[in-house]
Protein backbone atom coordinates (compact mmCIF):
# COMPACT_ATOMS: atom_id res chain seq x y z
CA UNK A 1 105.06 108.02 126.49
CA UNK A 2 104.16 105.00 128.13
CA UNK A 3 105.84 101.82 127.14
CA UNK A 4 102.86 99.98 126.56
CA UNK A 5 101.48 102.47 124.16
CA UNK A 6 101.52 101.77 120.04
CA UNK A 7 103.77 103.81 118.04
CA UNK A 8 101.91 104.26 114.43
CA UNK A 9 103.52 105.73 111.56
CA UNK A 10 101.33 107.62 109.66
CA UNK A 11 101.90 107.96 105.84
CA UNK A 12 102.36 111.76 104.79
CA UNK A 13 101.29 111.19 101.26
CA UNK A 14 97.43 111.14 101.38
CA UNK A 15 96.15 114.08 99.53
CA UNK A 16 99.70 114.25 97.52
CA UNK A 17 101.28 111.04 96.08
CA UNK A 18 97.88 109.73 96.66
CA UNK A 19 93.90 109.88 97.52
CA UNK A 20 93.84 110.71 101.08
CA UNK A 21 90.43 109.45 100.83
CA UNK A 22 89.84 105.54 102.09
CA UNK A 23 87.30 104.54 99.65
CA UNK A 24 88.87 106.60 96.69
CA UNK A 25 92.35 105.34 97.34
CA UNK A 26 91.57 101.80 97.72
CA UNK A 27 88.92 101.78 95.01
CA UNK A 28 92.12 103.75 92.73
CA UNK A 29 94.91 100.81 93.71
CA UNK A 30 92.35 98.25 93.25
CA UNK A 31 91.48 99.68 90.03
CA UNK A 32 95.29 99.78 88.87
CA UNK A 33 96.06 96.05 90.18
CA UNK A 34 93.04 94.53 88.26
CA UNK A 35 93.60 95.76 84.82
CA UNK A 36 97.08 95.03 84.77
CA UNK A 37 97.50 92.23 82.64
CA UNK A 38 100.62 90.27 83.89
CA UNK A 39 101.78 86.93 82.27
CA UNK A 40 100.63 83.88 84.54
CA UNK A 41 102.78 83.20 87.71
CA UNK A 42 104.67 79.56 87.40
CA UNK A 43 106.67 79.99 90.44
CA UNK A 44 106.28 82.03 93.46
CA UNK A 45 107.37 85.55 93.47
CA UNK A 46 110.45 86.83 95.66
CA UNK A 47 110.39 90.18 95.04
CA UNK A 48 109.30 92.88 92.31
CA UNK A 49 110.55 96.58 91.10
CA UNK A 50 108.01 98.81 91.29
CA UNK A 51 107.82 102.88 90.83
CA UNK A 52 106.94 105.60 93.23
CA UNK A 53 105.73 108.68 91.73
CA UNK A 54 102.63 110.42 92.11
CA UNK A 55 99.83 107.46 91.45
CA UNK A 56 98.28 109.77 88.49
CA UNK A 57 101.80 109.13 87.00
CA UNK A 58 103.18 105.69 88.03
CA UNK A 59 100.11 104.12 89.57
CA UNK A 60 98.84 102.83 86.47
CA UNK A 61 102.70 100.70 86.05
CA UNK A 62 103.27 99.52 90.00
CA UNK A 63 99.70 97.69 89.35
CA UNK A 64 101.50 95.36 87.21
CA UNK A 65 104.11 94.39 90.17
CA UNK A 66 101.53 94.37 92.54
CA UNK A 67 99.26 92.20 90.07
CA UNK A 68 102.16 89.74 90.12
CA UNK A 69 102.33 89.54 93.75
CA UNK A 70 98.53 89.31 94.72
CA UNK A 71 98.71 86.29 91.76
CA UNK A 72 101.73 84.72 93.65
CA UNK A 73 99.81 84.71 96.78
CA UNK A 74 96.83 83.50 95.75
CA UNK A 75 98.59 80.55 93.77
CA UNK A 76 101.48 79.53 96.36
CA UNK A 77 100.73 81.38 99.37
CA UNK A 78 100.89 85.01 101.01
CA UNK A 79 104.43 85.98 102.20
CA UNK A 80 104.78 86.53 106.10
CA UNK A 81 106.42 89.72 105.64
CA UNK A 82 106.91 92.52 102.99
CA UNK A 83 109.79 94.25 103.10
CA UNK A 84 110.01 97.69 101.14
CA UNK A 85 112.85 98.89 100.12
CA UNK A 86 113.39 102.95 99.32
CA UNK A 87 116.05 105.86 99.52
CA UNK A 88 115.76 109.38 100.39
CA UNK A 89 115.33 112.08 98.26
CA UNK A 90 116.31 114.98 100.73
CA UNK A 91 119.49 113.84 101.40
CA UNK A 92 122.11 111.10 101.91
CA UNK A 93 123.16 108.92 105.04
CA UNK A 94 125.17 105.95 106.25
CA UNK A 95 123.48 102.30 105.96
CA UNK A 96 119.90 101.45 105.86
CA UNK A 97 117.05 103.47 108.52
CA UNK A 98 114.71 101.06 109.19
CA UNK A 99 110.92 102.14 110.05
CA UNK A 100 110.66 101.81 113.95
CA UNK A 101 106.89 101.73 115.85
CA UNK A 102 104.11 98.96 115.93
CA UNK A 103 102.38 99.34 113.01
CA UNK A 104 101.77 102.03 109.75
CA UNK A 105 98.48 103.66 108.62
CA UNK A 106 97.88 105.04 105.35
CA UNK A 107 93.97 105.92 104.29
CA UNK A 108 93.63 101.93 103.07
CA UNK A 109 94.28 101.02 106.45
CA UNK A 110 96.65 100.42 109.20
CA UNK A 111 99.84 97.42 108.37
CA UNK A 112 101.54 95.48 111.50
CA UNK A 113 105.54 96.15 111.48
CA UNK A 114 106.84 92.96 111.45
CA UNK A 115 109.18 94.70 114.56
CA UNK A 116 110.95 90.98 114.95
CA UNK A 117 111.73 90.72 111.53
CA UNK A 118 113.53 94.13 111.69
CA UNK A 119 115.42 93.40 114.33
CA UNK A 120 116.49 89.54 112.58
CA UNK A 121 118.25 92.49 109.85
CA UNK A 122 119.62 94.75 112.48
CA UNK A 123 121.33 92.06 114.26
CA UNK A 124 123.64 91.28 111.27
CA UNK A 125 124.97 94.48 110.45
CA UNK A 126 126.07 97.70 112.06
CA UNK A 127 124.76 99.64 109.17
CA UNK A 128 121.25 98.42 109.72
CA UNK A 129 119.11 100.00 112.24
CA UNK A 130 116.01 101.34 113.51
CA UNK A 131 115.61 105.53 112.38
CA UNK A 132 112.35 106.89 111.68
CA UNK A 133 113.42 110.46 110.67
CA UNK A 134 115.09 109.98 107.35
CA UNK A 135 111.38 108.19 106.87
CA UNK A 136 109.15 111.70 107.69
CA UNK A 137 108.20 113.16 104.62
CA UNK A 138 109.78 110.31 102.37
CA UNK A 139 107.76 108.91 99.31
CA UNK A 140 110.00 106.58 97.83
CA UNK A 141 108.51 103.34 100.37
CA UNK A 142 105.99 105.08 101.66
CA UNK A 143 103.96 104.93 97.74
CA UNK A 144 104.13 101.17 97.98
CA UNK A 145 103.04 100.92 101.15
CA UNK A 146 98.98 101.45 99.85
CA UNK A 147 99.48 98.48 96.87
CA UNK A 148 100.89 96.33 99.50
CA UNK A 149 97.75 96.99 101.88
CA UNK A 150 95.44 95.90 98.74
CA UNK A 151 97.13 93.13 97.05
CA UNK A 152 98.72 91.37 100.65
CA UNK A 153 96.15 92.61 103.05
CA UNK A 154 97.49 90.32 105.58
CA UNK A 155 100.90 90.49 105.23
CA UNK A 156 103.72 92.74 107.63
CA UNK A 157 105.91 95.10 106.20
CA UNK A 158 109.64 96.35 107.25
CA UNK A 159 110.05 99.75 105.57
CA UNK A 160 113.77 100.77 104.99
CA UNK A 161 115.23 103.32 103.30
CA UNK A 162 118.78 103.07 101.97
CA UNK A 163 121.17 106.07 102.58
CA UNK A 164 124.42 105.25 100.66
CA UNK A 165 125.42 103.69 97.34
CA UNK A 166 128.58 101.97 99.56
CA UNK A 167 128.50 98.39 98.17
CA UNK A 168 129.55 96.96 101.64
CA UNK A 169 126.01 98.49 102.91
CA UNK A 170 124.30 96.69 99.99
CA UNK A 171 126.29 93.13 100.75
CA UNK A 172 125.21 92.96 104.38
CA UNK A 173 121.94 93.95 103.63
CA UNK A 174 121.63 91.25 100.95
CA UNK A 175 123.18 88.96 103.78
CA UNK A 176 120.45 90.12 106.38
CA UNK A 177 117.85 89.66 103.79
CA UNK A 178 119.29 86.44 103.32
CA UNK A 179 118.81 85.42 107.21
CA UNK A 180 115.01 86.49 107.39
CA UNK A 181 114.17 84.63 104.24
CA UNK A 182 115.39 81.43 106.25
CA UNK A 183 112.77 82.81 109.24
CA UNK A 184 109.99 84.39 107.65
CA UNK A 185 108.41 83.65 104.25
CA UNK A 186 109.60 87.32 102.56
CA UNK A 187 109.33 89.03 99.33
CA UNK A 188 110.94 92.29 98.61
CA UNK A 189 109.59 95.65 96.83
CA UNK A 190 112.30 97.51 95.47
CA UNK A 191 110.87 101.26 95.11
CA UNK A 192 112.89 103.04 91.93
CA UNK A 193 111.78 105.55 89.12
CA UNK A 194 113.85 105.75 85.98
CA UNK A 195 115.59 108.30 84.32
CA UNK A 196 114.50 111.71 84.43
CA UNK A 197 115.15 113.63 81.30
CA UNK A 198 113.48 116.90 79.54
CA UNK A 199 113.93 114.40 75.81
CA UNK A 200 111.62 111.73 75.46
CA UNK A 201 113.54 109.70 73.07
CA UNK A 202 116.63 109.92 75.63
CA UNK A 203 114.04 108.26 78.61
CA UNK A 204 112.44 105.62 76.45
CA UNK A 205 115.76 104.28 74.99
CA UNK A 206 117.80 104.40 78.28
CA UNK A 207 115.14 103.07 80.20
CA UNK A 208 114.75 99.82 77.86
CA UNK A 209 118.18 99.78 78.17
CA UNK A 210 118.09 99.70 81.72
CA UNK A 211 115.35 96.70 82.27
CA UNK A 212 117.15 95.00 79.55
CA UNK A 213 120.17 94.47 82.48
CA UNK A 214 118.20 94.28 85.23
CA UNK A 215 115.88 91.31 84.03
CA UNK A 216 119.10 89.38 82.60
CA UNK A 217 120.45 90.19 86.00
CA UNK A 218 123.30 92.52 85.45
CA UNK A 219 124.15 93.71 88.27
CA UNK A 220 127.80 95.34 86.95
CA UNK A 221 126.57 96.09 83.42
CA UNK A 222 123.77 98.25 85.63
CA UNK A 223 125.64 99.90 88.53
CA UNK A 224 128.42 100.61 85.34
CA UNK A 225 125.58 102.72 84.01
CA UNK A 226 124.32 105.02 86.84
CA UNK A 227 125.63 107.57 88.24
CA UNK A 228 124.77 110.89 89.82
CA UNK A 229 124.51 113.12 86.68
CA UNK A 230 122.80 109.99 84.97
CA UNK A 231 120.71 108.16 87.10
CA UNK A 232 119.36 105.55 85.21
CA UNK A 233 117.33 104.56 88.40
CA UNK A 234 117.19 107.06 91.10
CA UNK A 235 116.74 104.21 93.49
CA UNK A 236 119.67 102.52 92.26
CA UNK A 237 120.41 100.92 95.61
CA UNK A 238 117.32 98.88 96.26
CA UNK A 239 117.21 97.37 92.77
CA UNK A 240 120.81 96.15 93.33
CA UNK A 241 120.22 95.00 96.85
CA UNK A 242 116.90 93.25 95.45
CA UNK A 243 118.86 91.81 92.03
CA UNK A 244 121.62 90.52 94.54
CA UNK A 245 118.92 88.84 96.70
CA UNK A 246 117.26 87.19 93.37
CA UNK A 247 120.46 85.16 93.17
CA UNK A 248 120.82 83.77 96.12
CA UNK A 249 117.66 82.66 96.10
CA UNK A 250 118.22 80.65 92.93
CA UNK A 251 116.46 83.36 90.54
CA UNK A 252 118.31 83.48 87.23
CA UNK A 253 116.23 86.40 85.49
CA UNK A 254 113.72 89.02 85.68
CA UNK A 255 110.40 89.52 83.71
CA UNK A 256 109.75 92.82 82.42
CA UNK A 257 105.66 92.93 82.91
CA UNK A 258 105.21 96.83 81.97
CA UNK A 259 107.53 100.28 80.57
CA UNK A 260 105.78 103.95 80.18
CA UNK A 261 107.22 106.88 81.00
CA UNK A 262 105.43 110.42 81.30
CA UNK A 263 105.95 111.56 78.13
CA UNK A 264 103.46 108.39 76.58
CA UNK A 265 101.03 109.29 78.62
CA UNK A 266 101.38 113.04 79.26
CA UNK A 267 102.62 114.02 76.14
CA UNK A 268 102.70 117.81 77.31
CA UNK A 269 106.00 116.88 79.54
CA UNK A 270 107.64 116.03 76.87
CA UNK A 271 110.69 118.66 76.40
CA UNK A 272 110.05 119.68 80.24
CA UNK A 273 110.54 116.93 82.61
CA UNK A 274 109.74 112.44 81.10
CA UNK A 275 110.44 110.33 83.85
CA UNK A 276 110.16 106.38 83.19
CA UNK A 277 108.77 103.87 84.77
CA UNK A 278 109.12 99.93 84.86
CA UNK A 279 107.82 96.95 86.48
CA UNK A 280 109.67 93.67 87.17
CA UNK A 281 109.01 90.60 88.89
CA UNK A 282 111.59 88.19 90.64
């Protein structure tokens, strides 16, 4: 390949996790960021939890964090750069595999890399770096990547995936995330289902349990409550990383803007498989 050609990362989840039609998908996203009905923005947004199941499921939920961002925008400005955080479901791996190329094209349409940016997070830590395979075939960032295209259609994206649940990986990122909010104006999408449970009643009162410490900030009270046999969030490490980042950016809570799980709204999954799902704005 020549070195003047563009690398572009196309999403694999058109026709799975979502429309791989243009007009369907963006008329679907659209659809999900209008009606949600988010409390008014009074300061501008740093970052927002949002879920990353198939849209039929979760779609109707990340419009509320998405909502909340396109409101930000519009009231104090579009960020520079969005950076998504996600993890792998296929398997773990040391540090944080950032997306490497030019640019990423999902049916909405095609996102700059903000490559610079990436390389502002790389520089401060060993366990940050440029790896597109843990990325091929990975939904957890990718499903954001479509509501980011709608509701910032201007904006770059970094796309990493975290690998490990080492807390040294988590403080440098923080750190890193720290340095390209002092470059780039930056908000952060942390991508994380809830708990996964065949009871309903078990989802719905963990899950309140578990926005309950993550919009008062908890960072101990939360990571005290996960772990692999109970995963409270399955993307544990982002919403740490993005809690962490809150605080050092002077962000003393989070705002719960929306809970279902598939068991309100597919009642036949209940005793099978309810998953939750939340939305929360920084």
């Amino acid at each position: 390949m020549k070195q003047s050609e563009r690398i572009v990362r196309v999403a694999h989840g058109g026709g799975r996790w979502f429309s791989g039609s243009h007009d369907e998908l963006v008329s679907e996203v659209t659809g999900y960021i209008d009606h949600a009905d988010v409390p008014v923005v009074s300061k501008k947004l740093i970052g927002v939890i949002a879920p990353h199941a198939g849209y039929v499921y979760s779609g109707p939920i990340a419009g509320y964090s998405f909502r909340a961002l396109r409101d930000s925008a519009d009231k104090f400005g579009s960020p520079d750069t969005v950076v998504i955080l996600g993890l792998s479901h296929s398997g773990g791996f040391s540090g944080v595999a950032l997306m490497d190329g030019d640019a990423v094209s999902t049916p909405v349409s095609e996102s700059e890399l903000d490559v610079e940016g990436g390389q502002i997070l790389a520089e401060m830590s060993e366990r940050i770096r440029f790896e597109y395979s843990p990325h091929a075939c990975e939904h957890s960032a990718e499903n954001q990547i479509p509501f980011v295209q709608v509701a910032l259609p201007h904006a770059k994206l970094i796309v990493g995936l975290i690998g490990d649940h080492d807390r040294k990986t988590r403080t440098e990122l923080v750190k890193a995330l720290q340095k390209l909010a002092e470059k780039r104006e930056i908000v952060v999408v942390a991508s994380t289902d809830l708990l996964h449970n065949a009871d309903y009643e078990t989802v719905s009162d963990t899950d309140r349990v578990t926005l309950s410490k993550i919009a008062a900030l908890d960072e101990v009270g939360l990571e005290e409550s996960w772990s692999f046999d109970h995963q409270v969030c399955c993307g544990i490490a982002p919403v740490l990383t993005l809690m962490e980042f809150a605080e050092t950016q002077g962000v003393e809570s989070g705002s719960v803007l929306r809970y279902r799980n598939s068991g309100d709204d597919h009642p036949e999954s209940r005793g099978s498989w309810v998953v939750g799902y939340g939305a929360v704005s920084f």
